[in-house]
PDB file of N, CA and C in Angstrom:
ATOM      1  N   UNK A   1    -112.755   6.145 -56.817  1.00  0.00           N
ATOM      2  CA  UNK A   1    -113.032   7.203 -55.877  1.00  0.00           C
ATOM      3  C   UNK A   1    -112.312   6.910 -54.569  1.00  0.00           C
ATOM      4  N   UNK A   2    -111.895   8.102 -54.153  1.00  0.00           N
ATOM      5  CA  UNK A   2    -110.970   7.424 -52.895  1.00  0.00           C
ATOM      6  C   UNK A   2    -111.532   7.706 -51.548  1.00  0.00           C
ATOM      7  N   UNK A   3    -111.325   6.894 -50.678  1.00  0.00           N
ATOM      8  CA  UNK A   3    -111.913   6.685 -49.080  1.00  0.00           C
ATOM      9  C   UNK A   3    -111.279   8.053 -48.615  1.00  0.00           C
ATOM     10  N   UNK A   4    -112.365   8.461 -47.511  1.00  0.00           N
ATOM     11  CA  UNK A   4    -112.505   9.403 -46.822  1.00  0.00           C
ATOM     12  C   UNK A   4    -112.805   8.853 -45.307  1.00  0.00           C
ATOM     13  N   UNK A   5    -112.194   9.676 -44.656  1.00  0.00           N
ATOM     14  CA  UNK A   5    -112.849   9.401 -42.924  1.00  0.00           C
ATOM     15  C   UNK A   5    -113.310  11.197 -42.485  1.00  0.00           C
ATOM     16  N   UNK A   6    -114.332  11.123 -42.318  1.00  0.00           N
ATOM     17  CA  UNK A   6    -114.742  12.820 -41.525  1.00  0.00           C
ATOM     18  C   UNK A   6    -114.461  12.341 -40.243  1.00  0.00           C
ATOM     19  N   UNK A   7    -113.936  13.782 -40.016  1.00  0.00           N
ATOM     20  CA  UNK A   7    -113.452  14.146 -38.389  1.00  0.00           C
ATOM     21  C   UNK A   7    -114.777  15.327 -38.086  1.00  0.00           C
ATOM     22  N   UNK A   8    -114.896  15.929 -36.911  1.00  0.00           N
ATOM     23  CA  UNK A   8    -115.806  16.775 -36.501  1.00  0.00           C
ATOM     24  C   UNK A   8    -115.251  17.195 -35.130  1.00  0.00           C
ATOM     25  N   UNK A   9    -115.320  18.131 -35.497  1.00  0.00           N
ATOM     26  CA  UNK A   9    -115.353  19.195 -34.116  1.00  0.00           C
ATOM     27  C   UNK A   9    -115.573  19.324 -33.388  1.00  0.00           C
ATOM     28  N   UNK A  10    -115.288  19.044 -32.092  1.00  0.00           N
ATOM     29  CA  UNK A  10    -115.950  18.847 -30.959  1.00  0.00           C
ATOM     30  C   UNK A  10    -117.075  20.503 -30.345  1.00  0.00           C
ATOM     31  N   UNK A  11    -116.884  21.811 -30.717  1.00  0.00           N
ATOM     32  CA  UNK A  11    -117.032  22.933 -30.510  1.00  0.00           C
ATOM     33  C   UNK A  11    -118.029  23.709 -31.561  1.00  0.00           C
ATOM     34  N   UNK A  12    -117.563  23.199 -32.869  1.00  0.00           N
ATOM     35  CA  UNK A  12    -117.760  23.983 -33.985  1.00  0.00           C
ATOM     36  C   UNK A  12    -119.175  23.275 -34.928  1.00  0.00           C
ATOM     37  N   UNK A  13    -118.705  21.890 -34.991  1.00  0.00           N
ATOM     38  CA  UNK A  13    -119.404  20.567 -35.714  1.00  0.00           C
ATOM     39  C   UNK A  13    -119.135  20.591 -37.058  1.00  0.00           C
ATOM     40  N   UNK A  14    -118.203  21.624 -37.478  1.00  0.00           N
ATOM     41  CA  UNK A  14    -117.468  21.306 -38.670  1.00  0.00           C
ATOM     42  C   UNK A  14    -116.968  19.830 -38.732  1.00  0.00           C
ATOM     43  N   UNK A  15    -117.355  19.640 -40.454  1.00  0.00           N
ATOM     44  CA  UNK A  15    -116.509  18.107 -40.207  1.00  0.00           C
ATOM     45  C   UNK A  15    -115.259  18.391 -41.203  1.00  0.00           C
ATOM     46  N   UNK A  16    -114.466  17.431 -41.218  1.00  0.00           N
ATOM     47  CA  UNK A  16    -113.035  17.341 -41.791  1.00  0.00           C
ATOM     48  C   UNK A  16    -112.667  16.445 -42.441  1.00  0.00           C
ATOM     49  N   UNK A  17    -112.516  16.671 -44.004  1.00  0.00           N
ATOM     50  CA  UNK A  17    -112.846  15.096 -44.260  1.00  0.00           C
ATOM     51  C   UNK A  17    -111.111  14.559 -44.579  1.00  0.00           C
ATOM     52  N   UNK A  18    -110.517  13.504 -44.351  1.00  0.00           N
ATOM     53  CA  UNK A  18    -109.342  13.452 -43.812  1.00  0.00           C
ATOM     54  C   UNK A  18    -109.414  11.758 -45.246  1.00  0.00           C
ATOM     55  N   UNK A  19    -108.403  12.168 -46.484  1.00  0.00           N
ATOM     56  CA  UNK A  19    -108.730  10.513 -47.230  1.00  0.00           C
ATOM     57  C   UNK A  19    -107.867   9.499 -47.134  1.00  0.00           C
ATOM     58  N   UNK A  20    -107.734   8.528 -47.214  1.00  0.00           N
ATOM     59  CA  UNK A  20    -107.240   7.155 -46.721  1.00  0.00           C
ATOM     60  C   UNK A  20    -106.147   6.919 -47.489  1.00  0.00           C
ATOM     61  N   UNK A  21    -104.815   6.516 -47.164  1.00  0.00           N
ATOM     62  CA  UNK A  21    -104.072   6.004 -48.454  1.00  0.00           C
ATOM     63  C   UNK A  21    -102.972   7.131 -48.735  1.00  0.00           C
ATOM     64  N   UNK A  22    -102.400   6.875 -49.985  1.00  0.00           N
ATOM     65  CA  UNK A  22    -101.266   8.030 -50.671  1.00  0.00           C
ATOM     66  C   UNK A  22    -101.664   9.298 -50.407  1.00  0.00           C
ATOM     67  N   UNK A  23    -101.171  10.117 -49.784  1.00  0.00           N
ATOM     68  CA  UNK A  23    -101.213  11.505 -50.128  1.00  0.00           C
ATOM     69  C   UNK A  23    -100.336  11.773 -50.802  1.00  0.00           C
ATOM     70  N   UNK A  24    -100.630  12.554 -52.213  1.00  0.00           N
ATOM     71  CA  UNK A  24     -99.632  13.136 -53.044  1.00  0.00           C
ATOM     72  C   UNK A  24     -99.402  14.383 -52.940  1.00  0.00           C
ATOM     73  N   UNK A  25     -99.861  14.845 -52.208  1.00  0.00           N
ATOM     74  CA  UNK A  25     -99.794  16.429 -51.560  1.00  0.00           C
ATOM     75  C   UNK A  25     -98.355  16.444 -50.636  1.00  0.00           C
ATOM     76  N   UNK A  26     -98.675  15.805 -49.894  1.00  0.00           N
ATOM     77  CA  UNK A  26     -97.462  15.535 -49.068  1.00  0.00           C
ATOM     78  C   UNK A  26     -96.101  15.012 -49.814  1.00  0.00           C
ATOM     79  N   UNK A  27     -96.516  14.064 -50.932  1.00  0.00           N
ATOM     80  CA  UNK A  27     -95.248  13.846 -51.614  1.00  0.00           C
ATOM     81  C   UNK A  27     -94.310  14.524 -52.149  1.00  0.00           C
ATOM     82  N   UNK A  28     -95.554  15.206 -52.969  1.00  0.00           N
ATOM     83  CA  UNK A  28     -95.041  16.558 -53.956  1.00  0.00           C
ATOM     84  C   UNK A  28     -93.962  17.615 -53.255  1.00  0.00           C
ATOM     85  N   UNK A  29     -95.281  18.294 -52.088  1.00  0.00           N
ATOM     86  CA  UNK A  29     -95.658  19.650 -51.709  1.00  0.00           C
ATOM     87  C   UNK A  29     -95.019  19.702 -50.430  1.00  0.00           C
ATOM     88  N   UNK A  30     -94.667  17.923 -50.060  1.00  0.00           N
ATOM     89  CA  UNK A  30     -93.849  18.501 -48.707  1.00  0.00           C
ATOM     90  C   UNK A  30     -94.479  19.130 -47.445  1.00  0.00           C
ATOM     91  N   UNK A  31     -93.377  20.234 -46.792  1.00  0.00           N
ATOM     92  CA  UNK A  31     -93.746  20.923 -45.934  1.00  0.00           C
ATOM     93  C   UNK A  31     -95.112  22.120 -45.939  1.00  0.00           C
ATOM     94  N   UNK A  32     -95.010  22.602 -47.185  1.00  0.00           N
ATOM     95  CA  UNK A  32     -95.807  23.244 -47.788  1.00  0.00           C
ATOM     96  C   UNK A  32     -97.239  22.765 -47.888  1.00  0.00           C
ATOM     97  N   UNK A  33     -97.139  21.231 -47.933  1.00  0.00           N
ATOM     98  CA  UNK A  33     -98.738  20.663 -47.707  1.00  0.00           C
ATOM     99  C   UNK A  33     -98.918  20.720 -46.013  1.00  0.00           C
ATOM    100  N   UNK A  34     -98.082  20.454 -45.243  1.00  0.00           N
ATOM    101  CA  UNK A  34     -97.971  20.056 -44.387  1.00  0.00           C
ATOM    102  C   UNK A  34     -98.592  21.263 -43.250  1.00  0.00           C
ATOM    103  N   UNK A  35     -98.242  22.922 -43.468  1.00  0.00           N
ATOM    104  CA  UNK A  35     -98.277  24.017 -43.091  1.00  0.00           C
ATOM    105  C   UNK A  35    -100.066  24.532 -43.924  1.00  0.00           C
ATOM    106  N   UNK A  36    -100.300  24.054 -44.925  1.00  0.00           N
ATOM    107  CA  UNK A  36    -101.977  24.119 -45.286  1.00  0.00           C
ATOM    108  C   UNK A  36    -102.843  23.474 -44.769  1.00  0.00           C
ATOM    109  N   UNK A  37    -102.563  22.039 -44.058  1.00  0.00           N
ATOM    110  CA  UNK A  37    -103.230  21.520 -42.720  1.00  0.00           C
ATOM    111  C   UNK A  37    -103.423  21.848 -41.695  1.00  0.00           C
ATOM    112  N   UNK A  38    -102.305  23.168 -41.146  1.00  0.00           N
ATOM    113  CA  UNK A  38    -102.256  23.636 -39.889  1.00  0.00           C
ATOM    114  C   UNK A  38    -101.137  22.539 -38.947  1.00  0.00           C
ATOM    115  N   UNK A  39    -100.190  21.748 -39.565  1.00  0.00           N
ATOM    116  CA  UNK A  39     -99.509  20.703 -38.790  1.00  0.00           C
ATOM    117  C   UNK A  39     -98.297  21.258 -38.561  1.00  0.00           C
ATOM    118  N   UNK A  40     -98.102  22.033 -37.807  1.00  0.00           N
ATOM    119  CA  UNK A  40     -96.700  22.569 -37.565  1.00  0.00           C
ATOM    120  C   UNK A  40     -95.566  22.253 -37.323  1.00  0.00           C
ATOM    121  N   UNK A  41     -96.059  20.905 -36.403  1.00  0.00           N
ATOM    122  CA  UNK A  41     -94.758  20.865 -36.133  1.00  0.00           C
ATOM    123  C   UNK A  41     -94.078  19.405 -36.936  1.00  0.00           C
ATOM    124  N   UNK A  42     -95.321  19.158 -37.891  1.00  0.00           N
ATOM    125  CA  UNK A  42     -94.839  18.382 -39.161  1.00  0.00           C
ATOM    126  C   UNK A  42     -93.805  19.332 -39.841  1.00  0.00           C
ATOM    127  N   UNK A  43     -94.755  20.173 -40.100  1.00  0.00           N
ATOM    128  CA  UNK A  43     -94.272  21.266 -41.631  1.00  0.00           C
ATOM    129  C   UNK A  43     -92.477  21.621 -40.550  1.00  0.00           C
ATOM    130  N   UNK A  44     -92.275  21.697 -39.578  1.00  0.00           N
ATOM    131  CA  UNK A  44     -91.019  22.153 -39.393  1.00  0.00           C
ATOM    132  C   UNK A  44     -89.804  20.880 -39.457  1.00  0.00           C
ATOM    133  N   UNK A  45     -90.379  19.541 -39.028  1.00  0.00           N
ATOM    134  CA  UNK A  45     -89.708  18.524 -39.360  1.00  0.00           C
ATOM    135  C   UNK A  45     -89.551  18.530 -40.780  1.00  0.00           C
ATOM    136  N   UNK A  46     -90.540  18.419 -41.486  1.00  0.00           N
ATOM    137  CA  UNK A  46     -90.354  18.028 -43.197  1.00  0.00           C
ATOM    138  C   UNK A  46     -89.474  19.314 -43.599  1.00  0.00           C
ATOM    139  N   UNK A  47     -89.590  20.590 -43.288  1.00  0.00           N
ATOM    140  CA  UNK A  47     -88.333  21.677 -44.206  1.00  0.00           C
ATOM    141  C   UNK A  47     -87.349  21.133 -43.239  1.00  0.00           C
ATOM    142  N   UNK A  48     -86.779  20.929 -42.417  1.00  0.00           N
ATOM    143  CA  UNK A  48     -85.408  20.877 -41.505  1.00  0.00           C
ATOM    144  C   UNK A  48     -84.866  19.602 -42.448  1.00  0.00           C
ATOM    145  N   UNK A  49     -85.643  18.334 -42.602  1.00  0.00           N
ATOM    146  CA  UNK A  49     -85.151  17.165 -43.319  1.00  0.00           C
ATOM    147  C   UNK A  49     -84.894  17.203 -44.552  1.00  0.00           C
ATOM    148  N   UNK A  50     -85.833  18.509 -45.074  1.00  0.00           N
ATOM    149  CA  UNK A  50     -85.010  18.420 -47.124  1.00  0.00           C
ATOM    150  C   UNK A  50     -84.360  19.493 -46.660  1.00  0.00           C
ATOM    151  N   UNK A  51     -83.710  20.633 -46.111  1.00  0.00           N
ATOM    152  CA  UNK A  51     -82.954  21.467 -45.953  1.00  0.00           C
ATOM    153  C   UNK A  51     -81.889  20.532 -46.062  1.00  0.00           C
ATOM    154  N   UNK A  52     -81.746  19.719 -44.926  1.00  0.00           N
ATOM    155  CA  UNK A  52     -80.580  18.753 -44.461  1.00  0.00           C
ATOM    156  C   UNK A  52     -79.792  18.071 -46.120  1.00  0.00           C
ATOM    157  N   UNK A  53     -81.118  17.622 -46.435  1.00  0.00           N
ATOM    158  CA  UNK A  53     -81.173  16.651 -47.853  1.00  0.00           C
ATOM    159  C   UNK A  53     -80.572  17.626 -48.945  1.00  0.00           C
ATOM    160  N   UNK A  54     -80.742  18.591 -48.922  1.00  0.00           N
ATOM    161  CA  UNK A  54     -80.399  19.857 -50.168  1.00  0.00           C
ATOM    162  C   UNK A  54     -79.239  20.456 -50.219  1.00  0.00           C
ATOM    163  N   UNK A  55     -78.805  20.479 -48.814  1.00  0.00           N
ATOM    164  CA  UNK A  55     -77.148  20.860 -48.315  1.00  0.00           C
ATOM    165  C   UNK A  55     -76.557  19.509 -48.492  1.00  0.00           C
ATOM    166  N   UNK A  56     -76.898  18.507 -48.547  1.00  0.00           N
ATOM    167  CA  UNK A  56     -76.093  17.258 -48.965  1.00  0.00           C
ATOM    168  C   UNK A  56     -75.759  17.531 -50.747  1.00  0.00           C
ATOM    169  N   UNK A  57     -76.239  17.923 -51.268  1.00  0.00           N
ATOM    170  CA  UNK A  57     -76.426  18.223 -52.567  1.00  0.00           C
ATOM    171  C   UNK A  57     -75.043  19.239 -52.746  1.00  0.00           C
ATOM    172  N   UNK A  58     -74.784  19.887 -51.929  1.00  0.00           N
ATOM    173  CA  UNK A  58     -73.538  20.765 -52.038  1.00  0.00           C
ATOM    174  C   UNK A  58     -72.061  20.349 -52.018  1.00  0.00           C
ATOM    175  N   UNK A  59     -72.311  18.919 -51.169  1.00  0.00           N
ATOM    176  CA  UNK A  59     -70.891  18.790 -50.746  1.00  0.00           C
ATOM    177  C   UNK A  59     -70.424  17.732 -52.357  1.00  0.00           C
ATOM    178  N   UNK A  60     -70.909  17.453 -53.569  1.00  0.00           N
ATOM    179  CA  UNK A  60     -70.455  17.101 -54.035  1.00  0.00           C
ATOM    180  C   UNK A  60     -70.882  16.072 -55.332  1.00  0.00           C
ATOM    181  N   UNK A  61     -70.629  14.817 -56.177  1.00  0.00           N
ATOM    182  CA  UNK A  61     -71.251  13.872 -56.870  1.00  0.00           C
ATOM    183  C   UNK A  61     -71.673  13.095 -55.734  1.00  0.00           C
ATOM    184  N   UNK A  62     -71.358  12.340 -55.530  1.00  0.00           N
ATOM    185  CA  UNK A  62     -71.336  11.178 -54.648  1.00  0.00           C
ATOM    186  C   UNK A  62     -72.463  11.686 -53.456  1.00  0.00           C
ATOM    187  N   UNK A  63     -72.469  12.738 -53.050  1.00  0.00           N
ATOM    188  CA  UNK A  63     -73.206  12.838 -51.595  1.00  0.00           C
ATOM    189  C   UNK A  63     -74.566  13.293 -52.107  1.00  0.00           C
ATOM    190  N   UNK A  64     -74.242  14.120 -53.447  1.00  0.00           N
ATOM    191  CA  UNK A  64     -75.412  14.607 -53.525  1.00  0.00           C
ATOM    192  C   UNK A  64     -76.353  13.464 -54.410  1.00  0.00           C
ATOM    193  N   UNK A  65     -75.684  12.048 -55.349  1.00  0.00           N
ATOM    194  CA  UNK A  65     -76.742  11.548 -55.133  1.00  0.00           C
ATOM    195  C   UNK A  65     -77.672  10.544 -54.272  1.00  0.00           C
ATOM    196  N   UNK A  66     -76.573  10.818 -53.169  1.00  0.00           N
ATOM    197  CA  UNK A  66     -77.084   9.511 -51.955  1.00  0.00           C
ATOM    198  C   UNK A  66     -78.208  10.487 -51.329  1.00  0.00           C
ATOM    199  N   UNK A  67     -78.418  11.953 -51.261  1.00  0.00           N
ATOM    200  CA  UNK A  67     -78.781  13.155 -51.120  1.00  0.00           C
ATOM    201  C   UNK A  67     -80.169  13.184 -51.969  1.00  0.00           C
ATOM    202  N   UNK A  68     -80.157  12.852 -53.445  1.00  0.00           N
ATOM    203  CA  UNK A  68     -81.377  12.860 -54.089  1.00  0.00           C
ATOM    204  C   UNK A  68     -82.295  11.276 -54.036  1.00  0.00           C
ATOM    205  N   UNK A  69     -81.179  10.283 -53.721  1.00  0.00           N
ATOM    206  CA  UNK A  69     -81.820   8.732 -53.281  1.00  0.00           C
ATOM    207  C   UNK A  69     -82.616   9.299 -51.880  1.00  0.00           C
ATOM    208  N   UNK A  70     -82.212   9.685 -50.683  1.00  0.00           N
ATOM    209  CA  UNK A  70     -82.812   9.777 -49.801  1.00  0.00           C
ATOM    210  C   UNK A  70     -83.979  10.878 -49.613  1.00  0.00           C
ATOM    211  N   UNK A  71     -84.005  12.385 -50.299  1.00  0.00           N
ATOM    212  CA  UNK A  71     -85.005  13.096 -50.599  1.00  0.00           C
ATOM    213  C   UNK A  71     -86.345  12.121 -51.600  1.00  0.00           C
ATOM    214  N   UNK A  72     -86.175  11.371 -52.586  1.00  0.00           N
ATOM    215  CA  UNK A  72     -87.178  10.435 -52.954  1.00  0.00           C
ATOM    216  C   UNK A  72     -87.564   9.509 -51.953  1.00  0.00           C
ATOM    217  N   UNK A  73     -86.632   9.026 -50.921  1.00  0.00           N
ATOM    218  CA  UNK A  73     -87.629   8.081 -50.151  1.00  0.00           C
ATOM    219  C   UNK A  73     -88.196   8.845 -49.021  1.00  0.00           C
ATOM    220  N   UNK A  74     -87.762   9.782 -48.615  1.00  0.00           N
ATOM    221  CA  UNK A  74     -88.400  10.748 -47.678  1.00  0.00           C
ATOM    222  C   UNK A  74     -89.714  11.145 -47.944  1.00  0.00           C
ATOM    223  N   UNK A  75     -89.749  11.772 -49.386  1.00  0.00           N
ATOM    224  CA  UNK A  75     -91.047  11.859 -49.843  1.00  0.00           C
ATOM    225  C   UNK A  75     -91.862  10.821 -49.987  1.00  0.00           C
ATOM    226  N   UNK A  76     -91.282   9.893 -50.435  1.00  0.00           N
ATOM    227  CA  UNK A  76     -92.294   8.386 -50.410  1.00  0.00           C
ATOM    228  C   UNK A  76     -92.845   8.233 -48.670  1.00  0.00           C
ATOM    229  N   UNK A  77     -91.846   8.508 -48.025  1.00  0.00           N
ATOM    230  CA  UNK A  77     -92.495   8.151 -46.752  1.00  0.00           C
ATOM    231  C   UNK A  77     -93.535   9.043 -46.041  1.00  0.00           C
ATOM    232  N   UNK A  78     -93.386  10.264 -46.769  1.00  0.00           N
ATOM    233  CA  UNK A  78     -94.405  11.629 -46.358  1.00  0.00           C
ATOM    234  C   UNK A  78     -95.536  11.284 -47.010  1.00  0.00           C
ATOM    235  N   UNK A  79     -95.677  10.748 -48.420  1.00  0.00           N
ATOM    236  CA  UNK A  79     -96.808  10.601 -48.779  1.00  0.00           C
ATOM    237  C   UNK A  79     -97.619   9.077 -48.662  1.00  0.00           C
ATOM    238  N   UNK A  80     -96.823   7.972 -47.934  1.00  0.00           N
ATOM    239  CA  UNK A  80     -97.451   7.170 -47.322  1.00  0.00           C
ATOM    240  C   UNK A  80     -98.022   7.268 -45.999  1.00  0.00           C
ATOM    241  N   UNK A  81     -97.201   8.068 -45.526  1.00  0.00           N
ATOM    242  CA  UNK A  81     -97.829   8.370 -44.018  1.00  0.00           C
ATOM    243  C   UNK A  81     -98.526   9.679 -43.567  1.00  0.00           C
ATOM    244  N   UNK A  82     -98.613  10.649 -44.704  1.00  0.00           N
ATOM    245  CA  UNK A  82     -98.817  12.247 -44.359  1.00  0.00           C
ATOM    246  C   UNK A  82    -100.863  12.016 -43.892  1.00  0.00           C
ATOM    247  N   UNK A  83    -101.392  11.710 -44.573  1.00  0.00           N
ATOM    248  CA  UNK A  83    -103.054  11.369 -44.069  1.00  0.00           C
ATOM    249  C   UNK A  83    -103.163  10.807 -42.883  1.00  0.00           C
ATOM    250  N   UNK A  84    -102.133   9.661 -42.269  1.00  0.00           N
ATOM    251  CA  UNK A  84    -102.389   9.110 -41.102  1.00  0.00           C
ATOM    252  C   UNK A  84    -101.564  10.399 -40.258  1.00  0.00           C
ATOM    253  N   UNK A  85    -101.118  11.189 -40.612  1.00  0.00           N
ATOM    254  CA  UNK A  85    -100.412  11.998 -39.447  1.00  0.00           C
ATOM    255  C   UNK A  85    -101.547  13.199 -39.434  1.00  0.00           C
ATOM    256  N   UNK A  86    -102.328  13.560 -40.881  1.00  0.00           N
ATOM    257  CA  UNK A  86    -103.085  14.571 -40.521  1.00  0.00           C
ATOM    258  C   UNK A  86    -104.389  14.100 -39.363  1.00  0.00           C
ATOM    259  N   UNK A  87    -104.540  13.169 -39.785  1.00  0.00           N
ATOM    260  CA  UNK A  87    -105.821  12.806 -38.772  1.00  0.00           C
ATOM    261  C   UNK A  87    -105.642  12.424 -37.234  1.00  0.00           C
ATOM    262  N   UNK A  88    -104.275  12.261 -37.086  1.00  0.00           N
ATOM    263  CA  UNK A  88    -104.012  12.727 -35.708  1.00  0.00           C
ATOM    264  C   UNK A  88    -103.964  13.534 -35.056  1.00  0.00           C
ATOM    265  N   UNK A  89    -103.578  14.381 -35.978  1.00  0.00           N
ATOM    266  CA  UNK A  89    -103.693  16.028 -35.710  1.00  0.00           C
ATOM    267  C   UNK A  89    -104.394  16.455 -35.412  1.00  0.00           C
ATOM    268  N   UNK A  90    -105.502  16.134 -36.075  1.00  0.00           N
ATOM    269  CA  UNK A  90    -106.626  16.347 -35.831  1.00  0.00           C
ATOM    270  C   UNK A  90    -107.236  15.909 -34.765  1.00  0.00           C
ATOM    271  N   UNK A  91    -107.305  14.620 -34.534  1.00  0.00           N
ATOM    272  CA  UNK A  91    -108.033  13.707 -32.769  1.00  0.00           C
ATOM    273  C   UNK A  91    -107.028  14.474 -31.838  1.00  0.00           C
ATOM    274  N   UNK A  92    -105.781  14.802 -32.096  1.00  0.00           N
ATOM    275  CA  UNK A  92    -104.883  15.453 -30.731  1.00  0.00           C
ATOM    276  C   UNK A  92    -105.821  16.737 -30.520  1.00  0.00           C
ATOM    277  N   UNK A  93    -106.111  17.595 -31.312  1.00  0.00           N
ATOM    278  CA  UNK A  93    -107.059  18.524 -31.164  1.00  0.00           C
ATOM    279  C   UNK A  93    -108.307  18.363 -30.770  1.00  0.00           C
ATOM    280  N   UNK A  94    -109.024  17.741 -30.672  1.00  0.00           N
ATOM    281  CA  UNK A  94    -110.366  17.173 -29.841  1.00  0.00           C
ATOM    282  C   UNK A  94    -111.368  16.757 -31.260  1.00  0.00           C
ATOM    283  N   UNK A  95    -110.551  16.878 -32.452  1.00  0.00           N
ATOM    284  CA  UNK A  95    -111.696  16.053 -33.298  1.00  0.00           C
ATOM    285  C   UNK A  95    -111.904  14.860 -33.390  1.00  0.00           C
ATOM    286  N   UNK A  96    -113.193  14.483 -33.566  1.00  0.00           N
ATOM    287  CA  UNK A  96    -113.732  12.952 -33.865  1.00  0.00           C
ATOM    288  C   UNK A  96    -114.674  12.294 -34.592  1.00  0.00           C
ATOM    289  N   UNK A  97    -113.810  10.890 -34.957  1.00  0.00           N
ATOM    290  CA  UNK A  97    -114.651  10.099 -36.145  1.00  0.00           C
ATOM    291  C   UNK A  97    -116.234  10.202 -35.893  1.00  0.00           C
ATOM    292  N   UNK A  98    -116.411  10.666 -37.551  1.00  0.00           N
ATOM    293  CA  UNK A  98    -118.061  10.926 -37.630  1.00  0.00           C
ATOM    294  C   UNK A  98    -118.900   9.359 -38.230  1.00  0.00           C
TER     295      UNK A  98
END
């Protein structure tokens, strides 16, 4: 079962439950997970960086697979770090550990 941290609302008292570790949402799903959190200005970094990564894919063999090496570690790095970025998101917004 995987760890959870609730956030809460400073206004509302909704809590948020935010889980610890891999996000595979973010791995997968990208920007697209990123924009279902409400993290905007994640979700606009993560499409600008596989846009970048996908037009590398055009110019050729060679670029495009240094192009699909770096779209896999990108995602590795979105889904190691995408939970610690949502829950910032969240405290930048006035939520806090319950």
């Amino acid at each position: 079962m995987r760890e959870r941290i609730y956030l809460q609302s400073p206004g509302k008292g909704e809590a948020v439950a935010v889980a610890i570790g891999f996000s595979w949402g973010a791995f997968l799903l990208g920007f697209a997970w990123a924009l279902s959190k409400k993290m905007w200005f994640a979700a606009f970094v993560m499409l600008a960086v596989s846009t970048i990564l996908f037009l590398m894919d055009l110019w050729g063999d060679t670029a495009g697979l240094i192009g699909l090496v770096l779209s896999v570690l990108f995602g590795l790095g979105c889904g190691v770090y995408g939970n610690q970025w949502h829950r910032w998101t969240l405290e930048q917004r006035g939520y806090t550990v319950v």
